[in-house]
Protein backbone atom coordinates (compact mmCIF):
# COMPACT_ATOMS: atom_id res chain seq x y z
CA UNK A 1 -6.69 2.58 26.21
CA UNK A 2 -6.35 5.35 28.51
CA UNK A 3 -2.24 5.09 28.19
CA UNK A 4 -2.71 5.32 24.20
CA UNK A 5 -3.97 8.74 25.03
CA UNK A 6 -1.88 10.00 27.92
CA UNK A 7 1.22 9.16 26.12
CA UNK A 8 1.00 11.60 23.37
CA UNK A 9 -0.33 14.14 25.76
CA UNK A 10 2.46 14.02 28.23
CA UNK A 11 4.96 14.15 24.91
CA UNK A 12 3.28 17.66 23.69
CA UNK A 13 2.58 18.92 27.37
CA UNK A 14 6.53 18.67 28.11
CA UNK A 15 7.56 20.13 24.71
CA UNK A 16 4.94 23.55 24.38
CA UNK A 17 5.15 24.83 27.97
CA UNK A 18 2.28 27.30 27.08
CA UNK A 19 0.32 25.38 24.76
CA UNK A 20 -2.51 25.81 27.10
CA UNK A 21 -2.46 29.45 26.11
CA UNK A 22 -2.60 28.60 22.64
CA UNK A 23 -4.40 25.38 21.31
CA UNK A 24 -4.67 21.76 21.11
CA UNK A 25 -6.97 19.28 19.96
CA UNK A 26 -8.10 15.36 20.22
CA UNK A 27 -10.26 13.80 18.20
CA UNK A 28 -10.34 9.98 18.15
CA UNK A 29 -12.46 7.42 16.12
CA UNK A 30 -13.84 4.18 17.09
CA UNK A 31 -14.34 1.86 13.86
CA UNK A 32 -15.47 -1.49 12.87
CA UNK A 33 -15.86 -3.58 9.77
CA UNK A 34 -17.08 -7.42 9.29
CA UNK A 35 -17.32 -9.60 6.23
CA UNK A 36 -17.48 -12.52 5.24
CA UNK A 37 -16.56 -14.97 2.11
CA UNK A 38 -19.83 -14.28 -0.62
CA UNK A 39 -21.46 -17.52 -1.39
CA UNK A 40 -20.72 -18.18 -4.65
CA UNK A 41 -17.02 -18.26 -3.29
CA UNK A 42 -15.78 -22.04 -3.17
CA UNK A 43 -16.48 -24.25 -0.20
CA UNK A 44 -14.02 -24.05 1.98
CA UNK A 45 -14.11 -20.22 1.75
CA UNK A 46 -18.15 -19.40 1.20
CA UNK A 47 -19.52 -18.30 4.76
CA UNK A 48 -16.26 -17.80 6.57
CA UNK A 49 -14.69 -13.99 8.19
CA UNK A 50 -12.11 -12.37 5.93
CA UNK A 51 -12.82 -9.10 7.92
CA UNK A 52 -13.36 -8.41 11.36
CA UNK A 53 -10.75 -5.49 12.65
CA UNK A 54 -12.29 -2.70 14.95
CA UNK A 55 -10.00 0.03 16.06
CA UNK A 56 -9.40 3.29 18.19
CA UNK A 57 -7.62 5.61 16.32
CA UNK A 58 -6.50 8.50 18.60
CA UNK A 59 -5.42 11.82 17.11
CA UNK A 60 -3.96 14.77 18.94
CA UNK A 61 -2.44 18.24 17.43
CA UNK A 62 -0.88 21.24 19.42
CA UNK A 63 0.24 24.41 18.16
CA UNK A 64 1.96 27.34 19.89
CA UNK A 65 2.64 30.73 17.81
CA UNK A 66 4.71 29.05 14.73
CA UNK A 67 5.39 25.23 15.89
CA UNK A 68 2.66 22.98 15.75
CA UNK A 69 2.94 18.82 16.72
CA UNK A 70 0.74 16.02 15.78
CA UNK A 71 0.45 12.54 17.23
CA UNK A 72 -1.97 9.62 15.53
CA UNK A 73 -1.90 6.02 17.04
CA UNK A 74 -4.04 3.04 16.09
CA UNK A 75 -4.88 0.33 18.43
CA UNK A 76 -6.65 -2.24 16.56
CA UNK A 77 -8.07 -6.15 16.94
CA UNK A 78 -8.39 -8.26 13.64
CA UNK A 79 -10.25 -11.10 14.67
CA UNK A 80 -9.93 -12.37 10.72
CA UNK A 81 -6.40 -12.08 10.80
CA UNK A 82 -4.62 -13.42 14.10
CA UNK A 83 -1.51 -14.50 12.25
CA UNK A 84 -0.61 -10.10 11.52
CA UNK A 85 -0.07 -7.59 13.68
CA UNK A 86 2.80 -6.16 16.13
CA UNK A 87 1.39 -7.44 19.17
CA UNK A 88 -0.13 -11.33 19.66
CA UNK A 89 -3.35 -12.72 19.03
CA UNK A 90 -4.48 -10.35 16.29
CA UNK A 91 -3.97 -7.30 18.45
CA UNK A 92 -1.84 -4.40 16.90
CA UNK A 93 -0.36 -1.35 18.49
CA UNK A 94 1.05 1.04 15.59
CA UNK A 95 2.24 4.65 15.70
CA UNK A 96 0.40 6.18 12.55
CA UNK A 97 2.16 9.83 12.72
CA UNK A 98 4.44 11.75 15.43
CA UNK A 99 5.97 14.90 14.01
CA UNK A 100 6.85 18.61 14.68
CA UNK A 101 6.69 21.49 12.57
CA UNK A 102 7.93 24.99 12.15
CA UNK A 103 6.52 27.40 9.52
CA UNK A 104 7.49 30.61 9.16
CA UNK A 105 6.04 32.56 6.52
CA UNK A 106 8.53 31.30 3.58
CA UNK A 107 9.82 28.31 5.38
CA UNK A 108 8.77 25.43 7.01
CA UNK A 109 10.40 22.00 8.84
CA UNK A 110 8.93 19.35 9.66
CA UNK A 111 10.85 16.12 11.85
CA UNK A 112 9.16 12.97 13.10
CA UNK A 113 6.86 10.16 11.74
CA UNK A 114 4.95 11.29 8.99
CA UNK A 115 2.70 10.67 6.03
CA UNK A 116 2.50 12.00 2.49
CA UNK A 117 0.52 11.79 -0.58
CA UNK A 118 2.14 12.13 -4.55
CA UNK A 119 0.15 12.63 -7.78
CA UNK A 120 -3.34 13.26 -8.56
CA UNK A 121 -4.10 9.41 -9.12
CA UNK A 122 -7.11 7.77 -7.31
CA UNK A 123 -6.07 4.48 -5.41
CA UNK A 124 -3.71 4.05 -8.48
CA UNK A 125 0.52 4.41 -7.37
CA UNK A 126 2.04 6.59 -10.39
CA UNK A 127 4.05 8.81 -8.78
CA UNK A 128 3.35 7.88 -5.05
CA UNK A 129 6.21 6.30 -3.69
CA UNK A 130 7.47 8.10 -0.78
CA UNK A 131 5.43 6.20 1.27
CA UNK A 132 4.90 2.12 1.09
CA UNK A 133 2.14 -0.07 0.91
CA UNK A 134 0.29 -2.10 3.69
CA UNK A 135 -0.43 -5.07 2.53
CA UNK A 136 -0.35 -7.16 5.52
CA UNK A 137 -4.13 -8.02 5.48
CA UNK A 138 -7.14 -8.00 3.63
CA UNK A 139 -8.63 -5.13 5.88
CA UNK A 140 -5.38 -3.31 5.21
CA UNK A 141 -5.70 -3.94 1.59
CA UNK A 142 -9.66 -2.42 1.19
CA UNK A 143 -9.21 -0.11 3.84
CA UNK A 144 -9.22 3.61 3.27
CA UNK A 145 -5.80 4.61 4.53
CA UNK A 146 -3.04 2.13 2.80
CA UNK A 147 -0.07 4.09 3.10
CA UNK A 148 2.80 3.69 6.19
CA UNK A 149 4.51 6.55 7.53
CA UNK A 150 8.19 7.10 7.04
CA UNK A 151 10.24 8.82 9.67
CA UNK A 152 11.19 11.81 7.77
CA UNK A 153 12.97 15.47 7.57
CA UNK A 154 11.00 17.62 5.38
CA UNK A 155 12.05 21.93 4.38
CA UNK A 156 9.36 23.44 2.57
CA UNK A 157 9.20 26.64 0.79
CA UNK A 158 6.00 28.69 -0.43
CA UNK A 159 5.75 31.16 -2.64
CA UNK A 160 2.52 32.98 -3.72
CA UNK A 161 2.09 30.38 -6.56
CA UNK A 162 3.84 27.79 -5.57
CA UNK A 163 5.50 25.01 -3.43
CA UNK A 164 8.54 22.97 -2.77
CA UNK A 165 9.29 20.04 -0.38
CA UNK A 166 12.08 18.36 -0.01
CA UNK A 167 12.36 15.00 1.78
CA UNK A 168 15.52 13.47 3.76
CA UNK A 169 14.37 9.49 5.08
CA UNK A 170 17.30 7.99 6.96
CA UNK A 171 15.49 5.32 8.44
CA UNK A 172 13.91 2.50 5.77
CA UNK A 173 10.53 1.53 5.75
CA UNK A 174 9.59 -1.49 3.54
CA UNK A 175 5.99 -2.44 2.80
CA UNK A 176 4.48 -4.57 5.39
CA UNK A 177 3.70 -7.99 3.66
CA UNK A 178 1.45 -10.83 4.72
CA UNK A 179 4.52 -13.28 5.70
CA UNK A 180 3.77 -14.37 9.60
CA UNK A 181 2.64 -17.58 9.83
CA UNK A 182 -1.24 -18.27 9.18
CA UNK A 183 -1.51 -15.27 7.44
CA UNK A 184 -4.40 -16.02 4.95
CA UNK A 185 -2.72 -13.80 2.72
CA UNK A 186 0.33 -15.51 2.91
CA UNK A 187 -0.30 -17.78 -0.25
CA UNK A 188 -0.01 -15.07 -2.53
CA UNK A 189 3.15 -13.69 -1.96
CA UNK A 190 4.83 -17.13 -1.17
CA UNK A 191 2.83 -20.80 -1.96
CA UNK A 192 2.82 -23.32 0.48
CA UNK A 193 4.88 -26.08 -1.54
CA UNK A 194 6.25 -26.21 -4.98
CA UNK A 195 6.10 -29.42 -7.89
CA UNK A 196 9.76 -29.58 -8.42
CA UNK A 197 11.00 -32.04 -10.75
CA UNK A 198 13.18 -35.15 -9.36
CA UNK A 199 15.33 -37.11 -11.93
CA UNK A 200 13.90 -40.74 -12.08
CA UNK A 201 11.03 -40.15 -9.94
CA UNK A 202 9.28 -37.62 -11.61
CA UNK A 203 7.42 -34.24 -9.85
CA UNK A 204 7.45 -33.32 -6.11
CA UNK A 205 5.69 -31.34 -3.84
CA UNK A 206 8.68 -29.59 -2.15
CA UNK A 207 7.15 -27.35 0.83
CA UNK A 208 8.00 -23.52 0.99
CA UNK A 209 9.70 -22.09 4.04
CA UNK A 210 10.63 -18.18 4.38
CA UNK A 211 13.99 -17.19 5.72
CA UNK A 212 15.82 -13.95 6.19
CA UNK A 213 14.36 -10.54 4.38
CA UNK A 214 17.55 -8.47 4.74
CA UNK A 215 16.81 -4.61 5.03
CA UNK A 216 19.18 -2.25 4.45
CA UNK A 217 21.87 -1.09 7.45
CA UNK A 218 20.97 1.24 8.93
CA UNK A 219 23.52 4.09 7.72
CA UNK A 220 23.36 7.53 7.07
CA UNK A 221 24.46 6.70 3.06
CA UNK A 222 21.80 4.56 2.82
CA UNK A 223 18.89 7.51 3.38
CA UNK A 224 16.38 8.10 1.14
CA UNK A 225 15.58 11.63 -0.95
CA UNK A 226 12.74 13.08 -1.96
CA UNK A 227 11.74 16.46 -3.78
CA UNK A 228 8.48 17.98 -4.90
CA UNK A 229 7.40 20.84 -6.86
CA UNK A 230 4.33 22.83 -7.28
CA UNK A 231 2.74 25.48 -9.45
CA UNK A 232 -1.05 26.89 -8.72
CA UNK A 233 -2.13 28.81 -11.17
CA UNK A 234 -5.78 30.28 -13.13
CA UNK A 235 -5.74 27.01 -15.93
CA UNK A 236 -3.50 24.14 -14.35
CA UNK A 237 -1.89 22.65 -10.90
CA UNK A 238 1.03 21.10 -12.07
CA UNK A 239 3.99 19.03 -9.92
CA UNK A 240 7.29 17.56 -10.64
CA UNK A 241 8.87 14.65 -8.23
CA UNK A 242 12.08 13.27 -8.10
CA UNK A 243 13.31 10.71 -5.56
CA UNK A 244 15.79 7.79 -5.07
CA UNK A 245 15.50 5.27 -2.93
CA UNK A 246 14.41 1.94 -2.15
CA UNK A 247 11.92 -0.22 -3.53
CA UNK A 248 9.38 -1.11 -0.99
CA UNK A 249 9.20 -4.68 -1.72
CA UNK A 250 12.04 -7.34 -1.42
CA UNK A 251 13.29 -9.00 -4.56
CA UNK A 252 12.67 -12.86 -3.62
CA UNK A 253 16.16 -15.23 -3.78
CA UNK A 254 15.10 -19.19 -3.89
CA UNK A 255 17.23 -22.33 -3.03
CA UNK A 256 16.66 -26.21 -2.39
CA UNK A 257 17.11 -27.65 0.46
CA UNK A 258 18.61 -31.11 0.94
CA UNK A 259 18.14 -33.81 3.11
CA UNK A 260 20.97 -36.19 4.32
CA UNK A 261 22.61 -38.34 2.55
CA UNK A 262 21.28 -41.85 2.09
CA UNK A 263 24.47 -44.00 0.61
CA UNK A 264 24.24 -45.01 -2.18
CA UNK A 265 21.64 -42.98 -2.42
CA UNK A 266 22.66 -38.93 -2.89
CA UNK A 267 21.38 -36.58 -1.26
CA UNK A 268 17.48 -35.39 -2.08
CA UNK A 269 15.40 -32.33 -2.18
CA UNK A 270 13.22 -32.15 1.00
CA UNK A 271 11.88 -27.83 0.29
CA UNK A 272 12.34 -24.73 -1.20
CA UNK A 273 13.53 -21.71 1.21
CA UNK A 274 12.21 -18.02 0.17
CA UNK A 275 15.01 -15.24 1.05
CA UNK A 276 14.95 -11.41 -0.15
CA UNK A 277 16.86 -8.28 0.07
CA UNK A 278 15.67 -4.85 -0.92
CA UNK A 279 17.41 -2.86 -3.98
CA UNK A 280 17.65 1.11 -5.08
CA UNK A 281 15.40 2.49 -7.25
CA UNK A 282 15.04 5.93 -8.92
CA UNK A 283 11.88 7.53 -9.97
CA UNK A 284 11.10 11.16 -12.02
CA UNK A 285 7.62 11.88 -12.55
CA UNK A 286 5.27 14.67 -13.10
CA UNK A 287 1.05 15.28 -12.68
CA UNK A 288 -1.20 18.30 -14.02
CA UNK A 289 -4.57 18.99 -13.16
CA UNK A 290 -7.12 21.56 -15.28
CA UNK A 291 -10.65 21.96 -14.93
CA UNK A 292 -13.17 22.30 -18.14
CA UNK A 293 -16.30 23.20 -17.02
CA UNK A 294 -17.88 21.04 -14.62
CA UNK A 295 -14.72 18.22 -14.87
CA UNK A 296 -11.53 18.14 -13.77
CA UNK A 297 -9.10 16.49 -16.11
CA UNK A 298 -5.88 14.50 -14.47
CA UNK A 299 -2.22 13.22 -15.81
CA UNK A 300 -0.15 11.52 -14.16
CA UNK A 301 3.60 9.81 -15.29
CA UNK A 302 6.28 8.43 -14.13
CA UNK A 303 9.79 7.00 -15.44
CA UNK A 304 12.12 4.50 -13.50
CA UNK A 305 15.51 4.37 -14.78
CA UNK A 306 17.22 1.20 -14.81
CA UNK A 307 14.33 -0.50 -12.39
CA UNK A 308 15.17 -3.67 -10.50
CA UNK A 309 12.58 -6.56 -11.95
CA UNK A 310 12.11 -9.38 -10.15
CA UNK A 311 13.44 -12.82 -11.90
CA UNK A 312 11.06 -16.17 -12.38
CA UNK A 313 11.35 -19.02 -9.41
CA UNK A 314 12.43 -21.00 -11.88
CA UNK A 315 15.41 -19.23 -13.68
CA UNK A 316 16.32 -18.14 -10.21
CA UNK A 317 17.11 -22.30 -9.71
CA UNK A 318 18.37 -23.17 -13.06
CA UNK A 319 21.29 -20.31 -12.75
CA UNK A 320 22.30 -21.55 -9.06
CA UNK A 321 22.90 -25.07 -10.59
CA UNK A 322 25.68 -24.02 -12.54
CA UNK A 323 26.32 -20.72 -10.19
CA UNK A 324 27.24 -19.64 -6.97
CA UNK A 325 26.33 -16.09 -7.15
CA UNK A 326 22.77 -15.59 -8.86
CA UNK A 327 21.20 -12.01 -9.13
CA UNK A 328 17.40 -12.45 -7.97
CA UNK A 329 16.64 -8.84 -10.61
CA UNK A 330 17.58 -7.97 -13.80
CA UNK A 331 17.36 -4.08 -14.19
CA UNK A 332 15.14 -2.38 -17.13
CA UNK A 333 13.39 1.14 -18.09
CA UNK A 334 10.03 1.86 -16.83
CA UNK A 335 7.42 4.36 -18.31
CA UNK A 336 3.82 4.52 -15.98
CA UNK A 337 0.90 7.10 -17.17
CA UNK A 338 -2.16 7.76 -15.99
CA UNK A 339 -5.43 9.88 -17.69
CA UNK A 340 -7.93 10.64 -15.53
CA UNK A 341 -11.35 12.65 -15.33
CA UNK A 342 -13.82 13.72 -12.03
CA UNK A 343 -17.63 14.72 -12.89
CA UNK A 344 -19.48 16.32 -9.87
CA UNK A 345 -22.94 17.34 -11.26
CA UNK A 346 -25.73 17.68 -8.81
CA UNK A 347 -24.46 15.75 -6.09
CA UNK A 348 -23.53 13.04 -8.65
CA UNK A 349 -19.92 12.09 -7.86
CA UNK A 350 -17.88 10.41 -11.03
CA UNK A 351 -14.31 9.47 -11.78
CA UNK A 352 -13.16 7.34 -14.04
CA UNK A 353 -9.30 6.87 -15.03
CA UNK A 354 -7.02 5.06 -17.50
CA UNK A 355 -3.71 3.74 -16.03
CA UNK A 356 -0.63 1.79 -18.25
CA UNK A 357 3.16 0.94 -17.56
CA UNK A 358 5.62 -0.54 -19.91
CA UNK A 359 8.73 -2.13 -19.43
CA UNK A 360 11.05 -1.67 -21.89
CA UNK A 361 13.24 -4.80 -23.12
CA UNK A 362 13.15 -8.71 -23.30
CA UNK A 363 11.32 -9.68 -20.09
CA UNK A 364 11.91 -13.68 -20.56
CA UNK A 365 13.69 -14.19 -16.95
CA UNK A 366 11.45 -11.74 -15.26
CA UNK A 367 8.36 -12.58 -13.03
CA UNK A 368 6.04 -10.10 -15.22
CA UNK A 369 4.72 -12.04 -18.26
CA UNK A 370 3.17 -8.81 -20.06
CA UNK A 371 6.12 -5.56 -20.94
CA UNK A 372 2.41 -3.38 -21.81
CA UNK A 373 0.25 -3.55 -18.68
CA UNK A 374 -2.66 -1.66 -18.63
CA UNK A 375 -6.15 -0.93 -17.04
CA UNK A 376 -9.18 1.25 -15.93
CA UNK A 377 -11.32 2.18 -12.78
CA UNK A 378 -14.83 3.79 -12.33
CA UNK A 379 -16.32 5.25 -9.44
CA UNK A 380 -19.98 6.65 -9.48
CA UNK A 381 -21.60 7.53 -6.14
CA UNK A 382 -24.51 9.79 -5.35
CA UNK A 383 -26.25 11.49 -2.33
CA UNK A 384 -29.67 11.18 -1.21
CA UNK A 385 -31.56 12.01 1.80
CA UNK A 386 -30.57 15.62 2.62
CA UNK A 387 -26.88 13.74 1.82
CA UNK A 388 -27.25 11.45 4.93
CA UNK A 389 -27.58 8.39 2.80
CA UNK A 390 -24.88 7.77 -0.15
CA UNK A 391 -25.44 5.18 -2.91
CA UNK A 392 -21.96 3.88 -4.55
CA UNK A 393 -19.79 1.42 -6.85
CA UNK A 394 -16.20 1.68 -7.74
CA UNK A 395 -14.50 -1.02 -10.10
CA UNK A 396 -10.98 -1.62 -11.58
CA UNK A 397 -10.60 -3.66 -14.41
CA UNK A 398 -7.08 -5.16 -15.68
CA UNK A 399 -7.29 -4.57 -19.57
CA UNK A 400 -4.49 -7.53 -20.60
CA UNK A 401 -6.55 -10.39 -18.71
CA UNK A 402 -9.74 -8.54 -18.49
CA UNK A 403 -10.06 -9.48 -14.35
CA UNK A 404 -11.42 -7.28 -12.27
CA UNK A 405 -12.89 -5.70 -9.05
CA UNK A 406 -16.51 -4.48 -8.06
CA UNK A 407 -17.21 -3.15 -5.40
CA UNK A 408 -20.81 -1.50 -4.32
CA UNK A 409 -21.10 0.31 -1.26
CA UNK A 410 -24.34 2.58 0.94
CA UNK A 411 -23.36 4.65 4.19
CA UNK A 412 -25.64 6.29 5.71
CA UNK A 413 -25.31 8.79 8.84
CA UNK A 414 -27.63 8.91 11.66
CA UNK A 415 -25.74 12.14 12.91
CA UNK A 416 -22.36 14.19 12.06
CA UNK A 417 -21.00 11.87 14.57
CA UNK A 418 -22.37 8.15 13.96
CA UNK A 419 -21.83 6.56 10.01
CA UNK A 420 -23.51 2.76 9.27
CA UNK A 421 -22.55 0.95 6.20
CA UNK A 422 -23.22 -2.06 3.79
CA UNK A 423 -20.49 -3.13 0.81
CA UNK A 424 -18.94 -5.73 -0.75
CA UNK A 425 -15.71 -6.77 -2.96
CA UNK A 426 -16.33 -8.78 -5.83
CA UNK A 427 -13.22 -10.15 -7.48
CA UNK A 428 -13.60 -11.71 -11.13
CA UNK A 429 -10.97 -13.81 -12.82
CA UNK A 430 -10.61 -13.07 -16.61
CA UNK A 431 -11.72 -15.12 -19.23
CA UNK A 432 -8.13 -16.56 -19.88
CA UNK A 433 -6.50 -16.13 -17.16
CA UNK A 434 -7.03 -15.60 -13.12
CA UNK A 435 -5.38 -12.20 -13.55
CA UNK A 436 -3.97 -10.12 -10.54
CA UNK A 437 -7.78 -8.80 -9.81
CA UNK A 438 -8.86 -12.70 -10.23
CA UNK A 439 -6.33 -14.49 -8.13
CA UNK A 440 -8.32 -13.13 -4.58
CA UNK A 441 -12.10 -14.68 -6.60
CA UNK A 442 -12.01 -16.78 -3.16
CA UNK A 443 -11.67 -13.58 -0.80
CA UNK A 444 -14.95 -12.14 -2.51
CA UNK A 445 -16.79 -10.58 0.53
CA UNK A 446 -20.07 -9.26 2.06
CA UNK A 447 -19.17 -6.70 4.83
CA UNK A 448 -20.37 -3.97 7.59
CA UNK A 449 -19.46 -1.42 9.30
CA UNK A 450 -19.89 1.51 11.65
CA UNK A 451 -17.52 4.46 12.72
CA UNK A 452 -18.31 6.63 15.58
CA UNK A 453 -16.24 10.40 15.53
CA UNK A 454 -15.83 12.07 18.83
């Protein structure tokens, strides 16, 4: 633990020779959270951990005259989850942020491991792709802070009114996805086995393997851009993005495996082995924020040109019988919007939003069953006790198979320094259909937690 600190230290110490004549800072948090499958789960889920990570997460910033540094590592244990993580065992080591800046008083440059936030959307992605996803567990899924770094070049300019960034990423960072081995996640990105048909001897269960994810090379031509623009002024924020990239999840390739032949018996199916590359992608978007009274209205769009989609498991198969060369994607247009409102009367806290996205042309080889895909969340959450104890639920519901999300939440702090708390995530299949929401009704949990701030 006490290397996870010195490290950083030593990095700033040899880079600011007189920092100690100007400033530096570390603040670190210690932070744990426990659940466990709600009882009306099924049986062989109802009583069992789905959370149990505590971490340290250590966070030191420098500045001398114009440069300033900041350094943020995470060491963490997941007890619930001891098929993730960088190191063995459940243990992870990860290097949040790590960059250096220069601002002068138009300018600014900024190198290193960072983080950064697009569009005005609450825990909805319109806009906000700079950075992927982690999605490697369920306490990365419900945790506050979702978002990876990307090692990154940024030049920024200010003006009295407004801003502009723009974003050079040589180095490719995909979404972390649940894929090591006993993974409880794992199931929901790739199944276990598949039913696979077998002339003359009907359906088989043909079990699921995962091979190579190719990335990208890593080349300079093969860097991904990013630009932002901002306006401040009496009525409206507004921002445009552009950027063109990579998408942060692979696009899945399937083939059968065969065992040996049996004369004069052929060959027969004996699995199914999961591959995946990653493919460009190209997004233009724009947000605006304008307050009417006591609310603040939000928009938020987006359009993809010529998206990569990911095609079914099944037409995937079907083309390689008669094909050597299958694309995994077929490419289409894609619009995303989101309306939003916040409400903060009287230490009252509300926000409720109204997300869609639409794919544009015949989606019968895709993955995605629905072109219109749409939704809404709620939030409501209110202070009591001289605002030491907080009362809260948020909620998303998924409008095409009416699934959903509840989640309830109290915190209370017994000092600036020391926060307690009691939640849960409720996940409710649709009346239909599971849903996306519905699919994780197993992984419905009763948690606690604690942080301590030093």
């Amino acid at each position: 633990m006490k290397k996870l600190v010195l490290i950083p230290a030593l990095i700033f110490a040899s880079m600011f020779p007189a920092i100690s004549e100007s400033g530096i800072n570390f603040s670190a948090d210690i932070q744990t959270k426990w659940g466990v499958a709600a009882p009306w789960t099924d049986s062989e889920n109802a009583g069992r951990f789905t959370l149990g990570k505590t971490s340290f997460l250590a966070k030191l910033d420098a500045y001398y005259e114009n440069c300033s540094a900041y350094a943020e590592a995470d060491f963490s244990f997941d007890a619930a989850n001891m098929g993730g993580g960088n190191l063995t065992n459940g243990f992870n080591l990860s290097l949040g942020e790590l960059w250096l800046d220069y601002t002068d008083s138009f300018w600014g440059v900024r190198v290193g491991r960072q983080k950064a936030a697009w569009g005005k959307a609450d825990g909805i992605n319109i806009t906000n792709v700079l950075c992927p996803s982690d999605m490697s567990s369920f306490s990365a899924m419900t945790g506050d802070n979702g978002n990876l770094s990307v090692d990154a070049l940024r030049f920024s300019f200010n003006g009295n009114s407004f801003t502009a960034d723009a974003y050079w990423i040589p180095f490719f960072t995909p979404s972390s996805l649940p894929l090591n081995e006993g993974n409880p996640l794992r199931r929901f990105v790739v199944p276990s086995s598949v039913e696979f048909p077998i002339p003359g001897l009907g359906q088989t269960s043909l079990p699921v393997s995962i091979g190579e994810i190719k990335k990208p090379e890593l080349a300079i031509w093969n860097g991904e851009w990013g630009i932002k623009l901002s306006g401040y002024f009496s009525a409206l924020d507004v921002s445009l993005y552009g950027f063109y990239g990579w998408d942060d999840t692979p696009f899945l390739d399937y083939s059968i495996l065969y065992g040996e032949p049996n004369p004069p018996y052929p060959a027969m199916p004996n699995g199914i082995k999961v591959g995946g590359e990653y493919k460009h992608m190209g997004m233009v978007g724009a947000d605006a924020a304008f307050p009417i009274g006591e609310t603040v209205i939000r928009l938020e769009t987006a359009f993809f040109p010529q998206r990569h989609f990911q095609k079914s498991a099944a037409k995937i198969i079907e083309e390689k019988n008669s094909s050597t060369s299958v694309e995994t994607s077929e490419r289409r247009n894609e619009l995303s919007a989101l309306a939003g409102l916040d409400w903060m009367p009287n230490g009252w806290t509300l926000t409720a939003q109204y997300y869609c996205d639409f794919v544009f042309g015949n989606l019968d080889n895709l993955e995605r069953a629905n072109a219109y895909e749409h939704g809404m969340t709620l939030s409501v959450s209110k202070s009591l006790v001289n605002e030491t104890l907080e009362l809260g639920v948020s909620g998303i519901l998924g409008l095409n198979d009416f699934d959903s999300m509840i989640s309830p939440t109290v915190k209370y702090s017994l000092s600036d320094y020391i926060n307690l708390g009691l939640g849960a995530y409720v996940f409710i299949p649709g009346p239909s259909r599971t849903g996306k929401y519905g699919a994780y009704k197993n992984l419905s949990s009763i948690y606690i937690s604690a942080k301590i701030s030093f």
